[in-house]
Protein backbone atom coordinates (compact mmCIF):
# COMPACT_ATOMS: atom_id res chain seq x y z
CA UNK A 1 28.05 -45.75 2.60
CA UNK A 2 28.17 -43.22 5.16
CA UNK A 3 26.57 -39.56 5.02
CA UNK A 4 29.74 -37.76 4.16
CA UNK A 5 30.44 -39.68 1.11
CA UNK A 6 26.92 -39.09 -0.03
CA UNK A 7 26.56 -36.87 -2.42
CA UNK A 8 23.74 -34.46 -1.73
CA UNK A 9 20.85 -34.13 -4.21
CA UNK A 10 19.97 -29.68 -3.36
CA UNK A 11 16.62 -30.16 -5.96
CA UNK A 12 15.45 -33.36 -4.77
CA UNK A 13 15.83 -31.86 -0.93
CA UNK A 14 14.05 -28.86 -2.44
CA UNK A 15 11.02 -30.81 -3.20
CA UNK A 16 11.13 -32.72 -0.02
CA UNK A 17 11.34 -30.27 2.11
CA UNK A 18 8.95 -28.39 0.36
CA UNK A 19 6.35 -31.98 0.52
CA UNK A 20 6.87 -32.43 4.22
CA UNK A 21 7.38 -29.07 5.40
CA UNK A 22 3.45 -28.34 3.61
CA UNK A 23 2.86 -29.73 7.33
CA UNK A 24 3.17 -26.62 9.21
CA UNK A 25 1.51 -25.02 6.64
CA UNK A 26 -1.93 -27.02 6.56
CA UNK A 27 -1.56 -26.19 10.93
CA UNK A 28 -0.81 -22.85 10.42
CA UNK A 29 -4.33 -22.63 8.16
CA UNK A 30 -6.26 -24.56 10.47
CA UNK A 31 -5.23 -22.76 13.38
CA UNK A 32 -5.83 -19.71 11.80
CA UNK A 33 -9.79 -20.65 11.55
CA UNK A 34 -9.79 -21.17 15.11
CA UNK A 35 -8.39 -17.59 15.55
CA UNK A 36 -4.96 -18.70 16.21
CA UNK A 37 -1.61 -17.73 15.31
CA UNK A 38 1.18 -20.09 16.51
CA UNK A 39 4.74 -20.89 16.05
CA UNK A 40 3.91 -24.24 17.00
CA UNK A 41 3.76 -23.98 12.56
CA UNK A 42 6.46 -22.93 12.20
CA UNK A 43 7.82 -25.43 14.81
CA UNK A 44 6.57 -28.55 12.79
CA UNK A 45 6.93 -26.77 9.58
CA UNK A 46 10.78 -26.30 10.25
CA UNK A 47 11.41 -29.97 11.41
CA UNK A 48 9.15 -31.36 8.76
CA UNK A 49 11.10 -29.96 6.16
CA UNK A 50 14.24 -30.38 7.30
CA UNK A 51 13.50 -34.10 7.55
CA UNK A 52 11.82 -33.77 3.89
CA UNK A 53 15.03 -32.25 2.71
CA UNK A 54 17.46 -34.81 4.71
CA UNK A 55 15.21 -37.65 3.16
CA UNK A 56 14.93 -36.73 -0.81
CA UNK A 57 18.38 -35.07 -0.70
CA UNK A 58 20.12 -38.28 1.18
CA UNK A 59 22.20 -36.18 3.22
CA UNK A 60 21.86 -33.86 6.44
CA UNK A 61 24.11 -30.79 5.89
CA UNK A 62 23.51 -27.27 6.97
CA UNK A 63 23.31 -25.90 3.54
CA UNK A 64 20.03 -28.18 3.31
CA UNK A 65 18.67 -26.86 6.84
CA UNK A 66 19.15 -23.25 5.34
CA UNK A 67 17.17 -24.39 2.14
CA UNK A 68 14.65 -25.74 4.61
CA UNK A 69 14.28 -23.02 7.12
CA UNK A 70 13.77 -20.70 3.94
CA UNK A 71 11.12 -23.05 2.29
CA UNK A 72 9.27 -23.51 6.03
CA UNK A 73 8.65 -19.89 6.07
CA UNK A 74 7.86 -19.70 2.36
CA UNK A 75 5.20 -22.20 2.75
CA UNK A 76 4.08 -20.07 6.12
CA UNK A 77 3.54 -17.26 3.81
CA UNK A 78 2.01 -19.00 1.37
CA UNK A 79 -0.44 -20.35 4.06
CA UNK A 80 -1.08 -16.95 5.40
CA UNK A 81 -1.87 -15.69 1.70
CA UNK A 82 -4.84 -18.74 1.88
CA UNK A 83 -6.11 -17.45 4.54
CA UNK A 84 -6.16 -14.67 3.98
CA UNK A 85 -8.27 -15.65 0.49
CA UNK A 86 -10.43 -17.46 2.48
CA UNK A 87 -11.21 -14.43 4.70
CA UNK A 88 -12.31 -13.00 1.43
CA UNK A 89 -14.46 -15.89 0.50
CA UNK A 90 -15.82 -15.93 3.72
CA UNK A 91 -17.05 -12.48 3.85
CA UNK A 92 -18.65 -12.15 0.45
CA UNK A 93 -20.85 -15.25 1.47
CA UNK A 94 -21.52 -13.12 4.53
CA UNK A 95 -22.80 -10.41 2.50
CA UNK A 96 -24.24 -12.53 -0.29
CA UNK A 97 -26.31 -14.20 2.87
CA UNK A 98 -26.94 -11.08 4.15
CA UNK A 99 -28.33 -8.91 0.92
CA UNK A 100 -25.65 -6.46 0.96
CA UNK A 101 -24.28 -7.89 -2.71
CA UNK A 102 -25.88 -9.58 -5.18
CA UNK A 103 -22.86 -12.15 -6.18
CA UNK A 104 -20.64 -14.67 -4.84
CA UNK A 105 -17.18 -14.89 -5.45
CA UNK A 106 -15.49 -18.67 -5.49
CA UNK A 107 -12.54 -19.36 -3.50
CA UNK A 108 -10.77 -19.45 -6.14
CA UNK A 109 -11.12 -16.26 -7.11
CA UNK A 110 -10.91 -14.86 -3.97
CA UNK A 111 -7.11 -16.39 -4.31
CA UNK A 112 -6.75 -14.00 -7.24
CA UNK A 113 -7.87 -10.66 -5.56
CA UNK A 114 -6.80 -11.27 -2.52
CA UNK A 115 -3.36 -9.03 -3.33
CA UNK A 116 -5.83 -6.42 -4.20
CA UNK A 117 -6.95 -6.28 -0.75
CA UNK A 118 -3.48 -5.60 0.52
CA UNK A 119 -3.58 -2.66 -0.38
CA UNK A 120 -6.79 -1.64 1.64
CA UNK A 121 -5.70 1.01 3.71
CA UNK A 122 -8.04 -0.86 6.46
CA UNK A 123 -6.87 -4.97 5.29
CA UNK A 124 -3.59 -4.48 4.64
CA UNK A 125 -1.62 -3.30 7.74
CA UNK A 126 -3.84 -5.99 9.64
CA UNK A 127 -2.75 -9.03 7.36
CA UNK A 128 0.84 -7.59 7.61
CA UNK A 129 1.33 -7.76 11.03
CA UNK A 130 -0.69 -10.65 11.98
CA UNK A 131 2.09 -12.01 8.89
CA UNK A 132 4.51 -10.79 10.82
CA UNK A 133 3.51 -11.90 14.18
CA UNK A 134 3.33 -15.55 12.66
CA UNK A 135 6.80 -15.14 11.15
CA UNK A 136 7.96 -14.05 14.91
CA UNK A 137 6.34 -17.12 16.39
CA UNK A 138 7.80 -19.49 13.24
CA UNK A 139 11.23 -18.39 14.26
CA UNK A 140 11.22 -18.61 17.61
CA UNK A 141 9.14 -21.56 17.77
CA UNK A 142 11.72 -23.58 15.12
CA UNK A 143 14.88 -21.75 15.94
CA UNK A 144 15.85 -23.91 18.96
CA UNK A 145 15.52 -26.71 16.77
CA UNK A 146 17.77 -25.43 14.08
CA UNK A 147 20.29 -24.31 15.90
CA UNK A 148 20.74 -27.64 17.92
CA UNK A 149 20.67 -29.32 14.55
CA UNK A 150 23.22 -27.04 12.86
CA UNK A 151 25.68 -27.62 16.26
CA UNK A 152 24.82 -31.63 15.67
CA UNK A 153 26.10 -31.27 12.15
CA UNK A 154 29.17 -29.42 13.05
CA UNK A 155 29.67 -31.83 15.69
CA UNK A 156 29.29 -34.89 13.88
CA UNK A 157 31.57 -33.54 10.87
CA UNK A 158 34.05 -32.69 13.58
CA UNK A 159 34.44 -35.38 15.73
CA UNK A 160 33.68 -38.24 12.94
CA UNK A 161 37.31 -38.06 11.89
CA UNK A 162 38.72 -37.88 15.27
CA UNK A 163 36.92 -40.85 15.95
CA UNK A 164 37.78 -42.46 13.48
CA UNK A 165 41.06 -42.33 14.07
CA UNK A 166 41.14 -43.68 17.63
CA UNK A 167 39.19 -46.48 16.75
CA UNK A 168 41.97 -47.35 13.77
CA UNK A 169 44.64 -46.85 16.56
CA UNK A 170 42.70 -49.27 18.88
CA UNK A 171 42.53 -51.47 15.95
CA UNK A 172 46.84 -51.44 15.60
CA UNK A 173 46.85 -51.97 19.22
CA UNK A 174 45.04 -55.02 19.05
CA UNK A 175 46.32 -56.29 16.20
CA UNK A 176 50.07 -55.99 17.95
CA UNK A 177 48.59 -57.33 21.38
């Protein structure tokens, strides 16, 4: 069965590309601890998920490199929201260390406040653009990728049935030789 027969399966490519493309966001947060922001995540975050989605959904297609892209960068949020939680966590051991409060907070719970600190006048417009810088760097680091895998697609779905047809003519010619 070839891929154009296939029918494509949108919420199983969902979840795959949401499974594999959890790649670039596990690099984003570790690059992020070394002080690091790189599209190099959103690099292997993109192609991860795009394979994720080509591999649970049985089919490439460019709706499900959309889907992907859109996931990639969800999950680059997502990872910049966690560290951004740990920065929380991080601090209040700081100043639980330090004497300057008398509690800890879990990380957990510094998941759950950490929109509260968004809207520190001094936090916020930090987090934002260093978000925003990272989303800069996703796109430009995958967008090569995706757009020479969108122009594959077209190209395959465009010259499969040309070929096709040569090869069937070859085939008569042949046949009459």
């Amino acid at each position: 069965m070839n891929n154009e027969s296939m029918r494509e399966n949108v919420v199983a490519g969902i979840v795959g590309a949401f499974i594999f493309g959890l790649a670039g966001g596990v690099l984003w947060f570790v690059l992020y601890l070394f002080g690091f922001i790189a599209g190099i995540s959103g690099l292997v975050g993109a192609v991860c998920a795009v394979k994720g989605y080509s591999v649970f959904a049985k089919k490439e297609s460019i709706k499900g490199i959309v889907i992907s892209v859109i996931v990639a960068l969800l999950i680059i949020v997502l990872a910049w929201y966690l560290c951004l939680a740990y920065d929380i966590w991080d601090v209040h051991q700081y100043w639980y260390e330090n004497g300057e409060i008398d509690y800890t907070i879990t990380y957990f719970e510094a998941v759950q406040v950490s929109s509260l600190y968004l809207q520190e006048p001094e936090i916020g417009p930090a987090y934002f653009g260093d978000l925003g810088i990272g989303l800069l760097f996703c796109v430009v680091g995958g967008g090569s990728y995706v757009v020479n895998k969108i122009k594959a697609i077209k190209a395959g779905n465009q010259t499969k049935p040309v070929a096709s047809e040569e090869s069937s003519d070859e085939a008569n010619t042949n046949e009459n030789v």
